[in-house]
PDB file of N, CA and C in Angstrom:
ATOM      1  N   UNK A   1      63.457 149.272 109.153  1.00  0.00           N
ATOM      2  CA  UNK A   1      63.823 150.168 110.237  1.00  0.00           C
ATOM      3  C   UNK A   1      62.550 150.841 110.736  1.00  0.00           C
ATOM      4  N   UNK A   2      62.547 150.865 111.875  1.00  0.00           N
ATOM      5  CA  UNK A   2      60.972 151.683 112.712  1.00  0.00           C
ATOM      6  C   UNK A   2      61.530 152.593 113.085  1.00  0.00           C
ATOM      7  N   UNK A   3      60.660 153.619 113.153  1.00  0.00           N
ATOM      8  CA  UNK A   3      61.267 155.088 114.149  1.00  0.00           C
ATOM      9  C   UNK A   3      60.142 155.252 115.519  1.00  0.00           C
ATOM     10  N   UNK A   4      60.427 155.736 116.586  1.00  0.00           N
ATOM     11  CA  UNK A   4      60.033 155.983 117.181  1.00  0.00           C
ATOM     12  C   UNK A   4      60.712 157.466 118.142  1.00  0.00           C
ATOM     13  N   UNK A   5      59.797 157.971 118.701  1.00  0.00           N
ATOM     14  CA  UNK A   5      59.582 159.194 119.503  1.00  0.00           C
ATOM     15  C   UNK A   5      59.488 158.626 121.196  1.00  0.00           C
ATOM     16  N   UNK A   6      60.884 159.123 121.851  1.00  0.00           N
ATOM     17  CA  UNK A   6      60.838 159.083 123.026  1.00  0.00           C
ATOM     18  C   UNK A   6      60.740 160.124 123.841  1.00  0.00           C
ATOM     19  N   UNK A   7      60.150 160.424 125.093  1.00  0.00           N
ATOM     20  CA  UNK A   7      60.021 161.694 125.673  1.00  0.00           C
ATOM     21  C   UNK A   7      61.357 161.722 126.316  1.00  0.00           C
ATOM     22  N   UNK A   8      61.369 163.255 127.446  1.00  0.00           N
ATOM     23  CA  UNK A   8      63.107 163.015 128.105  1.00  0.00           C
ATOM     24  C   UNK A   8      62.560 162.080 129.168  1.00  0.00           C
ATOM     25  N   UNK A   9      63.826 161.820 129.494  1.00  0.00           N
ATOM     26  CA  UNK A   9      63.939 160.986 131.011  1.00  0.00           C
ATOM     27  C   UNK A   9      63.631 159.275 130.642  1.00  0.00           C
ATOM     28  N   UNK A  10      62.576 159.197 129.079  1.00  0.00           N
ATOM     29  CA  UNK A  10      62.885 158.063 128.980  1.00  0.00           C
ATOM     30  C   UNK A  10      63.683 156.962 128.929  1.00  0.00           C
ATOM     31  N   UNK A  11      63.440 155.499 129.274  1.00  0.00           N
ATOM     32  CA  UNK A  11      64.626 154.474 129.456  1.00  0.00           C
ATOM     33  C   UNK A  11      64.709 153.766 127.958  1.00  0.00           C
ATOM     34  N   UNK A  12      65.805 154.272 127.179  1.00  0.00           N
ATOM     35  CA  UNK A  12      65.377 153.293 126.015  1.00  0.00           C
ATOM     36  C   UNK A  12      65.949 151.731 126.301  1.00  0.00           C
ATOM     37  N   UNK A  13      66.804 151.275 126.818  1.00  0.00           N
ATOM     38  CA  UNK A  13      67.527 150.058 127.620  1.00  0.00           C
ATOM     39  C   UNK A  13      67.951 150.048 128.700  1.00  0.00           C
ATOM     40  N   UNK A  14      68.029 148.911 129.732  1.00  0.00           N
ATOM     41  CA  UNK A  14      68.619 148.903 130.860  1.00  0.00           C
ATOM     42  C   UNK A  14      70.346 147.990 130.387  1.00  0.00           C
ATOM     43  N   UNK A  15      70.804 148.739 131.545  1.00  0.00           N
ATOM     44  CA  UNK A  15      72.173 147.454 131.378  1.00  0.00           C
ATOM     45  C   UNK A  15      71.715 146.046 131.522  1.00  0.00           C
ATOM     46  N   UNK A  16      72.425 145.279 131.166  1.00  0.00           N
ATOM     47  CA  UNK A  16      72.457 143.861 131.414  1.00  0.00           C
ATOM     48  C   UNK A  16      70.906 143.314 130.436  1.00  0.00           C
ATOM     49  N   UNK A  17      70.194 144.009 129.916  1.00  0.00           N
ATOM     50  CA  UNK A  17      69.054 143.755 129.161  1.00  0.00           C
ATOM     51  C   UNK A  17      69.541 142.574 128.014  1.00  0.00           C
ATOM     52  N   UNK A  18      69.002 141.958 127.513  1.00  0.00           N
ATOM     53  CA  UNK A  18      69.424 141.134 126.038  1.00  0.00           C
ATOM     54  C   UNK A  18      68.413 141.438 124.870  1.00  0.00           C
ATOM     55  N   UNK A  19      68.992 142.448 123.605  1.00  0.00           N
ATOM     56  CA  UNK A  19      68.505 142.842 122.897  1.00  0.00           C
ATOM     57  C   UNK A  19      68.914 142.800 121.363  1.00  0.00           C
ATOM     58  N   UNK A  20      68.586 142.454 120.427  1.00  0.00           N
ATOM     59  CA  UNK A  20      68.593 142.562 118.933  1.00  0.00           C
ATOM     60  C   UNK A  20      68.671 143.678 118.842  1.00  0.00           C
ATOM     61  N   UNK A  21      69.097 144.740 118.700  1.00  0.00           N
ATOM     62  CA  UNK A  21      68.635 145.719 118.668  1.00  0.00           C
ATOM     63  C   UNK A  21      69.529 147.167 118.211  1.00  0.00           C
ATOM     64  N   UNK A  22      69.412 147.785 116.962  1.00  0.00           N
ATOM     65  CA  UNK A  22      70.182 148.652 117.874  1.00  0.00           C
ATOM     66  C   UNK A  22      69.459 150.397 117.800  1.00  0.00           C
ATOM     67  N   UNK A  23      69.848 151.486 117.662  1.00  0.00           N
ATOM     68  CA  UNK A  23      69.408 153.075 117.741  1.00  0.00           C
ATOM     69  C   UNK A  23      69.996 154.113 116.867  1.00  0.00           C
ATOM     70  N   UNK A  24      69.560 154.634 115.933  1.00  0.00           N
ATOM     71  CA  UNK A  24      70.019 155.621 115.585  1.00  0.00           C
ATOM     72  C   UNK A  24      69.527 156.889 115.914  1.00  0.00           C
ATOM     73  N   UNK A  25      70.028 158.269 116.478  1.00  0.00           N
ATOM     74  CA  UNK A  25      69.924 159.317 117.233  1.00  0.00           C
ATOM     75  C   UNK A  25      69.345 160.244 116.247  1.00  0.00           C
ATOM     76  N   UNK A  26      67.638 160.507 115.861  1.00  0.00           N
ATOM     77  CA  UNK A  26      67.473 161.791 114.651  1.00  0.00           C
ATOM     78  C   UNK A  26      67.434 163.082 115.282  1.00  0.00           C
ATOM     79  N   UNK A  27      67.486 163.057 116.292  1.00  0.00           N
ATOM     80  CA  UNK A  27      67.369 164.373 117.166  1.00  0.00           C
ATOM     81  C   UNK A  27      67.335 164.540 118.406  1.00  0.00           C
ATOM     82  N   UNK A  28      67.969 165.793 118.955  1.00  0.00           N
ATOM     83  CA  UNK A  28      67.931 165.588 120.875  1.00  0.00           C
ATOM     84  C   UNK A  28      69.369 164.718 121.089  1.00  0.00           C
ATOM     85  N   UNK A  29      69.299 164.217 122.308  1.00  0.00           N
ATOM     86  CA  UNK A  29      70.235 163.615 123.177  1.00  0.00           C
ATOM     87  C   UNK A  29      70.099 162.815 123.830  1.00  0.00           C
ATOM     88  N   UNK A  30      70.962 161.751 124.003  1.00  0.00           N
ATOM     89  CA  UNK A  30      70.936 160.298 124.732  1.00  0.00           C
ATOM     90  C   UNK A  30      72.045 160.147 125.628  1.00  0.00           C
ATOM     91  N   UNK A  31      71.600 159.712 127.082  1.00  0.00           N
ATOM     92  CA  UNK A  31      72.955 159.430 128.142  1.00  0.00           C
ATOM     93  C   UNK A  31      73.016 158.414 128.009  1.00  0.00           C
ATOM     94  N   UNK A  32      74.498 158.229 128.500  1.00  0.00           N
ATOM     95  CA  UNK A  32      74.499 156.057 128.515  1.00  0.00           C
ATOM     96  C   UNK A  32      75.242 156.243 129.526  1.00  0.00           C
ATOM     97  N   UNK A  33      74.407 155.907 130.499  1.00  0.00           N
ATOM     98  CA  UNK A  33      74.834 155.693 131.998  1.00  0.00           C
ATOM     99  C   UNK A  33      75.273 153.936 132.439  1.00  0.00           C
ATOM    100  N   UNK A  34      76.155 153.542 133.158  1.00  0.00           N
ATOM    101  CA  UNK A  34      76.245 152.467 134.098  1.00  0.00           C
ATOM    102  C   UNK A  34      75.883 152.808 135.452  1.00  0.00           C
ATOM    103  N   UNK A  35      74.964 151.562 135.475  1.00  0.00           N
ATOM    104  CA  UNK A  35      74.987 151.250 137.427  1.00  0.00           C
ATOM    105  C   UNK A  35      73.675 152.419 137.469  1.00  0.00           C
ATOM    106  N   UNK A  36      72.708 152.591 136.563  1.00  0.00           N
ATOM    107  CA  UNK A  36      72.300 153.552 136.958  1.00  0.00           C
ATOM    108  C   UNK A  36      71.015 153.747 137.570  1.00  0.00           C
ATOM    109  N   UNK A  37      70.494 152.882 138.114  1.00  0.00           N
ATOM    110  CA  UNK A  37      69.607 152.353 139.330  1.00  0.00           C
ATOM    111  C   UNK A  37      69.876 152.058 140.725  1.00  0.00           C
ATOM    112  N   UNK A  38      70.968 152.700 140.526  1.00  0.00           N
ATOM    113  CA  UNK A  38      71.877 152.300 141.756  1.00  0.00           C
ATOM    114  C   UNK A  38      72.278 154.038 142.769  1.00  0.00           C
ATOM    115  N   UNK A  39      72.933 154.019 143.699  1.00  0.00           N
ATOM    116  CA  UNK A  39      73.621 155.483 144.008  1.00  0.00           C
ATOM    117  C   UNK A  39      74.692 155.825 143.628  1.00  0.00           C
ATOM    118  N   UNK A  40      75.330 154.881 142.777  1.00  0.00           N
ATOM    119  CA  UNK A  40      76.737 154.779 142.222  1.00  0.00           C
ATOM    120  C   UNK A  40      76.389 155.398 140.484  1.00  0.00           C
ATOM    121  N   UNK A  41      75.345 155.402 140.201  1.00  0.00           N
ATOM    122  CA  UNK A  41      75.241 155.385 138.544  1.00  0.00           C
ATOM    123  C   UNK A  41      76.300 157.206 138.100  1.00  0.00           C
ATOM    124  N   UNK A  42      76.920 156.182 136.637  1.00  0.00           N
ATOM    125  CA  UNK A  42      77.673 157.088 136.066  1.00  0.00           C
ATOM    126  C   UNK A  42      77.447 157.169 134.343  1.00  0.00           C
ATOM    127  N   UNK A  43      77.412 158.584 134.822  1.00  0.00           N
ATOM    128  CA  UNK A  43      77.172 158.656 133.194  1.00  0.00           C
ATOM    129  C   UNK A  43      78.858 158.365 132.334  1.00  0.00           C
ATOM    130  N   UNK A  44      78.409 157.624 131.172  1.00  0.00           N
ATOM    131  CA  UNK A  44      79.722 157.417 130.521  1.00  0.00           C
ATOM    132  C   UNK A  44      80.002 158.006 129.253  1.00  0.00           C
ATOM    133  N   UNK A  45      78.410 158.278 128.624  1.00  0.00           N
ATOM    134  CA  UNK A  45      78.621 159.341 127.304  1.00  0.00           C
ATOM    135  C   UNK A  45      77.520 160.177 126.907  1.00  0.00           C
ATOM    136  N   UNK A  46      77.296 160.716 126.209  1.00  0.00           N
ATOM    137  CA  UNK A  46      76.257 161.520 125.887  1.00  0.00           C
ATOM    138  C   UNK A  46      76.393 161.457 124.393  1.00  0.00           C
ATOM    139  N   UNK A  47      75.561 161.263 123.885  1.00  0.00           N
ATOM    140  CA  UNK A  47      75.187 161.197 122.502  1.00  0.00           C
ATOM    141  C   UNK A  47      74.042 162.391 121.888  1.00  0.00           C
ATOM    142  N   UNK A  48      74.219 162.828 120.031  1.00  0.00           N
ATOM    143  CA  UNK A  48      73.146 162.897 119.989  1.00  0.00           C
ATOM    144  C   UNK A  48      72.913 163.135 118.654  1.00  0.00           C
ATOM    145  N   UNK A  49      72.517 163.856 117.505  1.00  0.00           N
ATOM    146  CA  UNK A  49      71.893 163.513 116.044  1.00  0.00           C
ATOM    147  C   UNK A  49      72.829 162.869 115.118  1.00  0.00           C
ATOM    148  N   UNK A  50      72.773 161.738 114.645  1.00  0.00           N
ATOM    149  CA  UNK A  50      73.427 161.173 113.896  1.00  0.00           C
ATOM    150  C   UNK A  50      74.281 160.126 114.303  1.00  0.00           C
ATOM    151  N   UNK A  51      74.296 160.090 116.008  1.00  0.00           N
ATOM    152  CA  UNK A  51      74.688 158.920 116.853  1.00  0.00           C
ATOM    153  C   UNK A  51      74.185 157.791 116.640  1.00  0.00           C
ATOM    154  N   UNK A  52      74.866 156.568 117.079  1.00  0.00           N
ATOM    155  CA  UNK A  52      73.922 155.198 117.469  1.00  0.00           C
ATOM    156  C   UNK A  52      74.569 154.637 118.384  1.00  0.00           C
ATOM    157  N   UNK A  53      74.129 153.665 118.977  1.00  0.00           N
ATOM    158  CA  UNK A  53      73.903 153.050 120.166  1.00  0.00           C
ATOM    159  C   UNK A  53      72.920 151.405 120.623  1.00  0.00           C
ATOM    160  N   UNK A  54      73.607 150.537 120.985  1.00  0.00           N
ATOM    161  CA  UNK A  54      72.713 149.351 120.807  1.00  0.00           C
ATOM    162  C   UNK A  54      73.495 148.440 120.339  1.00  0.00           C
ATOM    163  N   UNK A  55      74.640 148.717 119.234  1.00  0.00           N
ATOM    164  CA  UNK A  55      75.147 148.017 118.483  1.00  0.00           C
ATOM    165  C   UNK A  55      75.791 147.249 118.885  1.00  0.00           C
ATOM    166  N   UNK A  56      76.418 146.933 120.058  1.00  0.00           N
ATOM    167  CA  UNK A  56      77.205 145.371 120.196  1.00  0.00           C
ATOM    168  C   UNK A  56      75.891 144.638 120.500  1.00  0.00           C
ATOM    169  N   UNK A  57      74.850 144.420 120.980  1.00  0.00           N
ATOM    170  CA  UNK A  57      73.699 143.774 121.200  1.00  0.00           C
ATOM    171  C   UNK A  57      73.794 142.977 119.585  1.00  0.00           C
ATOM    172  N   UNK A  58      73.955 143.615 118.595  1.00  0.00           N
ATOM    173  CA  UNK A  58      73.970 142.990 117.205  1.00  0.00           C
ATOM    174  C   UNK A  58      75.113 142.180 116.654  1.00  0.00           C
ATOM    175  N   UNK A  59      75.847 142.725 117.505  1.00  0.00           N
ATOM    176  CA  UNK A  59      77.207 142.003 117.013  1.00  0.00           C
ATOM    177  C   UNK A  59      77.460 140.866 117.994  1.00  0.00           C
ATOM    178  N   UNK A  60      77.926 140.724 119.388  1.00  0.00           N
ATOM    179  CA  UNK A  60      77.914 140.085 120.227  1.00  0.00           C
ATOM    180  C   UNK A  60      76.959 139.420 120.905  1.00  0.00           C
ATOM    181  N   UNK A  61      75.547 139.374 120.405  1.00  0.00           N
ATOM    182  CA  UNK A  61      74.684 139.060 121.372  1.00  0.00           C
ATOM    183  C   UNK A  61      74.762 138.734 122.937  1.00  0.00           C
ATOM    184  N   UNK A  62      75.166 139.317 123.617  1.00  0.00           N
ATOM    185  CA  UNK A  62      75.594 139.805 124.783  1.00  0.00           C
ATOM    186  C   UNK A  62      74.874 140.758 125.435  1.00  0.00           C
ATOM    187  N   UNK A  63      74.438 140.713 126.877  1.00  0.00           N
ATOM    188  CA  UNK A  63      73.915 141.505 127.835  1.00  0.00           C
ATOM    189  C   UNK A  63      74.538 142.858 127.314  1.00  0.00           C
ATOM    190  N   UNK A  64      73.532 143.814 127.294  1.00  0.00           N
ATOM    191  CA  UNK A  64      73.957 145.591 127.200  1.00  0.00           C
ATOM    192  C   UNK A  64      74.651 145.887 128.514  1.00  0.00           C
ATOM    193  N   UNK A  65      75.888 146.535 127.934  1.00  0.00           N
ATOM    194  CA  UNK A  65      76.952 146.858 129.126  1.00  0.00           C
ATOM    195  C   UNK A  65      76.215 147.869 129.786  1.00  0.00           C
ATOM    196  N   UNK A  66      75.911 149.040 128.979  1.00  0.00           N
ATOM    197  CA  UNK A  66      75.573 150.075 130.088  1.00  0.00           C
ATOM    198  C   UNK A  66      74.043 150.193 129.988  1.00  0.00           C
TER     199      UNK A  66
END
């Protein structure tokens, strides 16, 4: 497992990305927006310490929904 330090506003994934991958939340807060490069983008959750995120990428190997 690697850890890393993201600033705010950073992008940790785009939708539709294809990733191994997944996130666990040690601190702060994470949006998971759809469409969100767009004028339509919606936020769908907010996450944050002890969250994760990423995980069907591991299970489904499948494009990231949001």
């Amino acid at each position: 497992m690697n850890s890393k330090t993201y600033r705010k506003g950073e992008i940790l994934f785009r939708q539709g990305a294809h990733e191994k991958c997944m996130y666990v939340i040690l601190s702060g807060t994470v949006g998971i927006y759809t469409d969100f490069e767009t004028d339509h983008k919606n936020l769908i959750a907010e996450l944050g310490a002890n969250d994760f995120l990423g995980e069907m990428g591991l299970i489904e190997d499948a494009p990231r929904s949001a």
